[in-house]
Protein backbone atom coordinates (compact mmCIF):
# COMPACT_ATOMS: atom_id res chain seq x y z
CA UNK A 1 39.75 32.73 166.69
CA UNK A 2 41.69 31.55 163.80
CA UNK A 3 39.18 33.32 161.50
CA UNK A 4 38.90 36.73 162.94
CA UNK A 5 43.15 36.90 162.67
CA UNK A 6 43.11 35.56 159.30
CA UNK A 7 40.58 38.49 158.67
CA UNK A 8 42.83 40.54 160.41
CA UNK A 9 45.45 39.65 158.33
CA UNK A 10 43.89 39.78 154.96
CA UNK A 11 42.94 43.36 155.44
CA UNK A 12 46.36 44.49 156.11
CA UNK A 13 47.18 43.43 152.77
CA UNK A 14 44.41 45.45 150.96
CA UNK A 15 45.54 46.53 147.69
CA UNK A 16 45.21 49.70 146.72
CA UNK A 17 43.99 50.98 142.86
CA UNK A 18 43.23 54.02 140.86
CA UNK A 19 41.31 54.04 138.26
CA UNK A 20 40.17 56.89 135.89
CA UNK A 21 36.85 57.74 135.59
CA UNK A 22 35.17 55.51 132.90
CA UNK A 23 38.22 53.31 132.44
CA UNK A 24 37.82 49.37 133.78
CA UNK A 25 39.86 47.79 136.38
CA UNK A 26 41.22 43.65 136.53
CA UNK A 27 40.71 41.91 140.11
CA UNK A 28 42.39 39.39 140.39
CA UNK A 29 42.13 36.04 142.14
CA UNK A 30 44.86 33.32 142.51
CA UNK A 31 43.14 29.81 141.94
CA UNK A 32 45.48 28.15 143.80
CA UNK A 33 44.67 29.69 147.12
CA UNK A 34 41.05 28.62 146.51
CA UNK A 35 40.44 25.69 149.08
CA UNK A 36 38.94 22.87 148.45
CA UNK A 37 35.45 21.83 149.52
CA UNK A 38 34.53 25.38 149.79
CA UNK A 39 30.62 26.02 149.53
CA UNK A 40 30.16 29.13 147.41
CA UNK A 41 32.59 31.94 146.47
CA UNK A 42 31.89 35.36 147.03
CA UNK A 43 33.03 38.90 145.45
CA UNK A 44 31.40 41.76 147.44
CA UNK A 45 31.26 45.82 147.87
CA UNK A 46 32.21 47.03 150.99
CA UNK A 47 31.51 44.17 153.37
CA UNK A 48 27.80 43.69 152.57
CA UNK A 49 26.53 43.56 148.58
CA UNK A 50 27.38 40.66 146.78
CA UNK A 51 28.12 41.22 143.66
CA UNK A 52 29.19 37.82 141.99
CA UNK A 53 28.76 34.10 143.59
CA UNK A 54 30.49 30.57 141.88
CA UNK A 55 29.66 27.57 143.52
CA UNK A 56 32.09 24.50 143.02
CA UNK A 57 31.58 22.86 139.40
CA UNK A 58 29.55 25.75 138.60
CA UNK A 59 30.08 29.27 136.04
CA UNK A 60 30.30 32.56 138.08
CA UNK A 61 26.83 34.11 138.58
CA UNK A 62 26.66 38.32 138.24
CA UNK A 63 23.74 39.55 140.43
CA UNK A 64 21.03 41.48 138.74
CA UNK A 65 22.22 44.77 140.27
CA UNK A 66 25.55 44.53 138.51
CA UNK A 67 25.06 42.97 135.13
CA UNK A 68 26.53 44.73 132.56
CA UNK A 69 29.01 46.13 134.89
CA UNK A 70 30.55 43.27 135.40
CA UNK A 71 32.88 40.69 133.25
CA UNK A 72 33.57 37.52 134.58
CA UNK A 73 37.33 36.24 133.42
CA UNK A 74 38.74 33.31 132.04
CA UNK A 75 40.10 32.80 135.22
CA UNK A 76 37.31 31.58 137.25
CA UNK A 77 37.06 33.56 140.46
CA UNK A 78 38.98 37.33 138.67
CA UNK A 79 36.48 39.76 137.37
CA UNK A 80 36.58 42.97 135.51
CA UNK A 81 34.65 45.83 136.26
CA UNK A 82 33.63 48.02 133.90
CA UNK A 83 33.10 51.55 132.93
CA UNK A 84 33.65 53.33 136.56
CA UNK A 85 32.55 56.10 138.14
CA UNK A 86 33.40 57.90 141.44
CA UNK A 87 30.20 56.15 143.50
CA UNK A 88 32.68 52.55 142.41
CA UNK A 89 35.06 53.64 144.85
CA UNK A 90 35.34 51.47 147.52
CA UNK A 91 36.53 47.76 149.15
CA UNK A 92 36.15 44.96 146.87
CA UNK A 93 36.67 41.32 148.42
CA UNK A 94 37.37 37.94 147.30
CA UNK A 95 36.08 35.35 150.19
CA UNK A 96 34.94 31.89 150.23
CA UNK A 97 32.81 30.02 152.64
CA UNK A 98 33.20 26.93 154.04
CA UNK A 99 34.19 25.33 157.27
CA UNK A 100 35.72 28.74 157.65
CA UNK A 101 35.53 31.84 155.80
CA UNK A 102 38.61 33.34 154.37
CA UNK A 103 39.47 36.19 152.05
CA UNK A 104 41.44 35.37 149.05
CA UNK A 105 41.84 39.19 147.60
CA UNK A 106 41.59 42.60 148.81
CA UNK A 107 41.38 45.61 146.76
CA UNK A 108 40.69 49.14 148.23
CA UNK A 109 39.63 50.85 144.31
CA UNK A 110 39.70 54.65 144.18
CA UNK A 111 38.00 56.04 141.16
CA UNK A 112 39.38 59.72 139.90
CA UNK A 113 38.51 62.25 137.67
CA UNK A 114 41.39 63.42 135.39
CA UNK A 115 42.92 66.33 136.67
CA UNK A 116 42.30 69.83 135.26
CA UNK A 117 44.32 72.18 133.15
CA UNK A 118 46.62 74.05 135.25
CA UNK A 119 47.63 77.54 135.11
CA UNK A 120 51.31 79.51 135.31
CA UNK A 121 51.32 83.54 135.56
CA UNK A 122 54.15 85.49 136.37
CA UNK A 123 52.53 88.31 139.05
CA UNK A 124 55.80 90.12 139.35
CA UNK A 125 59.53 90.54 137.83
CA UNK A 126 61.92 92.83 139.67
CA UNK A 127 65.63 93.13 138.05
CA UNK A 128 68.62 94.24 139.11
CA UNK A 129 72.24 94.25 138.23
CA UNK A 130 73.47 90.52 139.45
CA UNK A 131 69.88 89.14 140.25
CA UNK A 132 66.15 88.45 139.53
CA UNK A 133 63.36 88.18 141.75
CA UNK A 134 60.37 86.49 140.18
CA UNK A 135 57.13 85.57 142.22
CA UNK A 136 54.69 83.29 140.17
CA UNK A 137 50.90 81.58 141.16
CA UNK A 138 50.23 78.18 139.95
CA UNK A 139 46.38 77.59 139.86
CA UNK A 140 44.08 74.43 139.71
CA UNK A 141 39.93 74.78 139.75
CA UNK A 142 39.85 74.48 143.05
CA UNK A 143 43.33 75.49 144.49
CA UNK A 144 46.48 77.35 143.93
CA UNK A 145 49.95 78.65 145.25
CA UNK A 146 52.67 80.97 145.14
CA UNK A 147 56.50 80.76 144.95
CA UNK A 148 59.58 83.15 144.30
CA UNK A 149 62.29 82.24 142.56
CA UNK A 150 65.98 84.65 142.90
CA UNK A 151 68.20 83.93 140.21
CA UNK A 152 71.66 85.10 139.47
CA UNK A 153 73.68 84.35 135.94
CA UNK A 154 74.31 80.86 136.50
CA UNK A 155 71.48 79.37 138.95
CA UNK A 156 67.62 80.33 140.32
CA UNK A 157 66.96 79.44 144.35
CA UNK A 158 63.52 78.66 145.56
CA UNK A 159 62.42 80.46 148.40
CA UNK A 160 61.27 78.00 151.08
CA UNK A 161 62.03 75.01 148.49
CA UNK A 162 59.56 73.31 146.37
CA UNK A 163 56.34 73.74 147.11
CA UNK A 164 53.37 71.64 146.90
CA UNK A 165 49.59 71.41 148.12
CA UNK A 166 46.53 68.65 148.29
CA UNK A 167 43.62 70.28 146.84
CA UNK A 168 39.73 69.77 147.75
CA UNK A 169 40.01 67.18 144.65
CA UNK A 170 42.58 65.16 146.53
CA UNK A 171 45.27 65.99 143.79
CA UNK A 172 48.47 67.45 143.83
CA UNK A 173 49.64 71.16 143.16
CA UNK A 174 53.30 71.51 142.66
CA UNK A 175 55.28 74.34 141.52
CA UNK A 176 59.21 73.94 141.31
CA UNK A 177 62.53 75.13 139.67
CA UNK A 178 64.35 72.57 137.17
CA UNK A 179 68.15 73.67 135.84
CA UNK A 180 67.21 74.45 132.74
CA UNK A 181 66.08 77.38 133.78
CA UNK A 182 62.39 76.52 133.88
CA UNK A 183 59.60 77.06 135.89
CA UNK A 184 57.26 73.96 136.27
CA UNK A 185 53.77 73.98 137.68
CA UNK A 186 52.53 70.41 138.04
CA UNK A 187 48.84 68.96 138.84
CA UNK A 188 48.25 65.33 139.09
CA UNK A 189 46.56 62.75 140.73
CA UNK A 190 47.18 58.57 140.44
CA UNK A 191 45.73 58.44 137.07
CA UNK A 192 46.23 61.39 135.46
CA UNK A 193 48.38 65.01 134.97
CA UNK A 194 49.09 67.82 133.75
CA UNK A 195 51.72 70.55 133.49
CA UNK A 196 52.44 74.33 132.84
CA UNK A 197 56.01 75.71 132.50
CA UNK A 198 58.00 79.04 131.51
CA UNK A 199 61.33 79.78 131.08
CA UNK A 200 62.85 82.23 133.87
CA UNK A 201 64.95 83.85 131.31
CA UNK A 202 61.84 85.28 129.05
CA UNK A 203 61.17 87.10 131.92
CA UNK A 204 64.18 87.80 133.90
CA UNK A 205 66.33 89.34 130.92
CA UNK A 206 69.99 89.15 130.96
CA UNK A 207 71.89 92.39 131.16
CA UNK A 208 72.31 93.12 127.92
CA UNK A 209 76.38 93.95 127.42
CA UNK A 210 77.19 97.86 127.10
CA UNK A 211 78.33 98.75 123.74
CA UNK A 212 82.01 98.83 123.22
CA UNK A 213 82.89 102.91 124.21
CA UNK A 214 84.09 105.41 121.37
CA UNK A 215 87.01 105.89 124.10
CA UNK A 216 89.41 108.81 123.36
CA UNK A 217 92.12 106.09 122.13
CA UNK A 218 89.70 104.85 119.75
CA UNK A 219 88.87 108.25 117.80
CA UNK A 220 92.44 109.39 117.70
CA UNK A 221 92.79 105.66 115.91
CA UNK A 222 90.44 106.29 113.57
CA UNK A 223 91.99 110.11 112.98
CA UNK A 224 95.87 108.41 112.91
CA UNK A 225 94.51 106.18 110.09
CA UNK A 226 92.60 108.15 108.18
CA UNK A 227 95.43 111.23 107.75
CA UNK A 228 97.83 108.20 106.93
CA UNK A 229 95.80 106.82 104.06
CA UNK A 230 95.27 110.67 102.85
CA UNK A 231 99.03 110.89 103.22
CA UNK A 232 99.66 107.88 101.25
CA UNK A 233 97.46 108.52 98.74
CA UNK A 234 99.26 112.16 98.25
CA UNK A 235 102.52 110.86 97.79
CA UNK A 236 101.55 108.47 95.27
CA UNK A 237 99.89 111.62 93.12
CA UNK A 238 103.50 113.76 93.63
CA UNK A 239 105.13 110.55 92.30
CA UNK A 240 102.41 109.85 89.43
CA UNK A 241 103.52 113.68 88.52
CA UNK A 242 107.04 113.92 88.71
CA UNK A 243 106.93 110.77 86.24
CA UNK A 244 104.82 112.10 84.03
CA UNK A 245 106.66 115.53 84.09
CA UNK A 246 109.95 113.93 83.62
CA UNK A 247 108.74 112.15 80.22
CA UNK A 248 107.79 115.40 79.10
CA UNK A 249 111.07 117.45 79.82
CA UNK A 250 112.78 114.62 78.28
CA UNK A 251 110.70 114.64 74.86
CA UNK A 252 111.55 118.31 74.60
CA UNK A 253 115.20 118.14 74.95
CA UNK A 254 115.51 115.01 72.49
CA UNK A 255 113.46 117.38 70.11
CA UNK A 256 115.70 120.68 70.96
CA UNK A 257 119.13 118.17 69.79
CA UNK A 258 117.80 116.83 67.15
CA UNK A 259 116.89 120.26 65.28
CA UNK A 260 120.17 121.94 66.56
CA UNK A 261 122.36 118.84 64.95
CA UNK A 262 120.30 119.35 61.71
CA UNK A 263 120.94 123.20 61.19
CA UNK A 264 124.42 122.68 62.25
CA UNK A 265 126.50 120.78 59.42
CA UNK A 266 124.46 123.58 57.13
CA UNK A 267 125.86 126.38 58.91
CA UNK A 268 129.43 125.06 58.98
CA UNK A 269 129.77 123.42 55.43
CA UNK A 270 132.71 126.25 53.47
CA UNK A 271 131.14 127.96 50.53
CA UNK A 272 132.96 127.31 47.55
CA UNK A 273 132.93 129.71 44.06
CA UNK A 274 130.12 127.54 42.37
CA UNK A 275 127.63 127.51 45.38
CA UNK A 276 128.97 131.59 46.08
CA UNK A 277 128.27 131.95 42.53
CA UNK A 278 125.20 130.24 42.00
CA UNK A 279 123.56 132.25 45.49
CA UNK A 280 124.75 135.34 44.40
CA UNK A 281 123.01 134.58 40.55
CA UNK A 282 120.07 133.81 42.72
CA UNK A 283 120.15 136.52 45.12
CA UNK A 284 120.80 139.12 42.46
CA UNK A 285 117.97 137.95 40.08
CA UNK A 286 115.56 138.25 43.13
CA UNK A 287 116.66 141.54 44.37
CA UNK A 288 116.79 142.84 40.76
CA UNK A 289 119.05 146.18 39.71
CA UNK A 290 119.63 148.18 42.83
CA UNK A 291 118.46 151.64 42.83
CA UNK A 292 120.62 154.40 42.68
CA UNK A 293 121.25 156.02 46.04
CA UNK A 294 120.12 158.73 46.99
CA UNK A 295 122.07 162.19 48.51
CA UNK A 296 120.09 161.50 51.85
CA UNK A 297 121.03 158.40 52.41
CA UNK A 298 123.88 157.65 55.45
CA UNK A 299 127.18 156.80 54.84
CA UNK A 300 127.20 153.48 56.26
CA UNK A 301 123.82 152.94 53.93
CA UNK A 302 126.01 153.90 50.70
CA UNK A 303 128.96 152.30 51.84
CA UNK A 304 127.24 148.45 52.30
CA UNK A 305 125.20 148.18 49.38
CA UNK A 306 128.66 149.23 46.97
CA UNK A 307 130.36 146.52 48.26
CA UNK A 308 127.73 143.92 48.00
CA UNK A 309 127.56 144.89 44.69
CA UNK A 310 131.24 145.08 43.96
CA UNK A 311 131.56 141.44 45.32
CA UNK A 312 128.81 140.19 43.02
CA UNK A 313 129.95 141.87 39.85
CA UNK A 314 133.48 140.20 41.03
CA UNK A 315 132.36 137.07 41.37
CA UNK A 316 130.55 137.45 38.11
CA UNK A 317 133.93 138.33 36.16
C-alpha cells in the first residue's frame, strides 16, 4: 500500500527535459535519498529496459545495449546520456530495490529537432490618407498563418491580437506587432528558434508632405523684390552719374576762369608812347609801305588807312 502511493507520488513529480537532437542530457540522482541496505539500484527506459544497475560497494554497470551511450558520473547513481536522437524520448527512472521499491528520480526527456527557417512575405499593402492595411503569412515547413496589421501615424493594431499556432512538429508559429514598428514572425520549440521580421514602414510609406505652394502671395513676393533690387540698383547708376558729371562741369569752369583772368590784365594794362611806339615800328615794318589808293576805292576805305598812317608818322616825329 505504502509502495503503490509512494509510486504514485514519485510520478507526479516527473521532470520534464528537452534536449536537442544530438546534444547530451545530466540525470541526476541525490545520494542522500539513497536508502540504506538497498539491494541493487536501477536506471530504466520507460518502465521495463534497464539500462544501468549499481549494487552496494560496487561501480555502476552500463548494459550491453547502451554502452557507449551512456556515461556514468562522479556521482554514483547520476548518469549522462549521450548523443540523442528522437527514438531517446521517453521516461527515465531512478529506483532502488529493497524491502520496498522506491523511485529516487523522474525525468520525462523529450528529444527535438531544431526548428526550421521561417518565412515573412507581405501578400498585400493597401494605403490611404490616415491609415495602412497590411496582411502578411508567416510560414514554417510544415505550417503557416496569416495576420493584418492597420496602422495609423503613431501606432499599428493587430486584427484579432497576436496570433500563434502548434505545428505537426510540435513547435510554435507566432506572428506579432512590437512598437517599433516591426513585424515579427517567430518559430521555436524548447531547444531551439528562429525569427523573421520587417519593418511596417518599408511597406506602408508615410505620406510624403506636399510641396510648399507657389501661392499668389508668394510670386508677387518674389516680383516686389526683384523690381526693388532693379530699382535700387538704378538709383545708384543716376547717382554714380550725376557725380561723375558734376566733376566734369566743374573742371571746365576752373579752366574757363583761369584763361579769362590771364587775357584780362593784358587787355587792360594803358599803352604808353614806348610800347605805342615800339608796336607801331613793328606793325609798320610788317605791313611795309602802303599802296597808294586807288579812285575806286570807298570813302570810308580812304578815309581809315590816312589816319592810321597819320598816327604812325606822328608818333614817329
Amino acid at each position: 500500500m505504502s509502495c503503490c502511493l509512494y509510486q504514485l507520488q514519485g510520478s507526479s513529480a516527473v521532470t520534464p527535459v528537452f534536449v536537442q537532437t544530438g546534444q547530451d542530457v545530466f540525470l541526476d540522482v541525490n545520494e542522500a535519498d539513497v536508502p540504506e541496505g538497498f539491494v541493487v539500484f536501477f536506471w530504466t527506459f520507460n518502465g521495463k529496459n534497464n539500462l544501468v544497475s549499481v549494487s552496494p560497494n560496487s561501480k555502476p554497470n552500463i548494459l550491453d545495449d547502451y554502452t557507449g551511450r551512456i556515461e556514468p558520473s562522479e556521482k554514483k547513481y547520476s548518469v549522462t546520456l549521450k548523443n540523442l536522437q528522437n527514438t531517446d524520448s521517453g521516461v527515465y527512472t531512478a529506483q532502488v530495490f529493497g524491502s520496498v521499491v522506491k523511485t529516487l528520480a523522474e525525468y520525462k526527456v523529450t528529444v527535438q529537432d531544431p526548428v526550421s527557417p521561417v518565412g515573412l512575405t507581405v501578400d498585400s499593402v493597401s494605403n490611404s490618407s490616415d491609415s495602412c492595411n497590411l496582411t502578411v503569412t508567416c510560414s514554417s515547413v510544415d505550417s503557416h498563418i496569416s495576420s493584418t496589421f492597420t496602422c495609423d501615424d503613431t501606432t499599428c493594431s493587430q486584427e484579432g491580437g497576436e496570433r500563434s499556432e502548434v505545428t505537426k512538429s510540435g513547435a510554435s508559429l507566432q506572428v506579432y506587432y512590437l512598437s517599433n514598428a516591426s513585424i515579427i514572425c517567430n518559430h521555436s520549440n524548447q531547444v531551439s528558434w528562429t525569427k523573421n521580421m520587417t519593418n511596417i514602414h518599408v511597406f506602408c510609406l508615410q505620406q510624403p508632405e506636399p510641396p510648399p505652394s507657389t501661392s499668389h502671395h508668394y510670386i508677387v513676393g518674389l516680383v516686389v523684390g526683384f523690381l526693388a533690387v532693379l530699382l535700387l540698383l538704378c538709383a545708384v547708376g543716376v547717382v554714380v552719374h550725376r557725380r561723375k558729371r558734376g566733376k566734369y562741369e566743374g573742371k571746365n569752369n576752373e579752366t574757363m576762369h583761369a584763361e579769362v583772368e590771364t587775357h584780362q590784365p593784358q587787355d587792360q594794362r594803358p599803352l604808353n608812347k614806348s610800347s605805342c611806339s615800339s608796336q607801331t615800328d613793328t606793325i609798320y615794318s610788317l605791313a611795309g609801305s602802303p599802296p597808294a589808293p586807288t579812285q575806286s576805292t570807298e570813302t570810308s576805305d580812304r578815309t581809315q588807312p590816312e589816319s592810321l598812317y597819320a598816327h604812325v608818322e606822328k608818333v614817329n616825329r
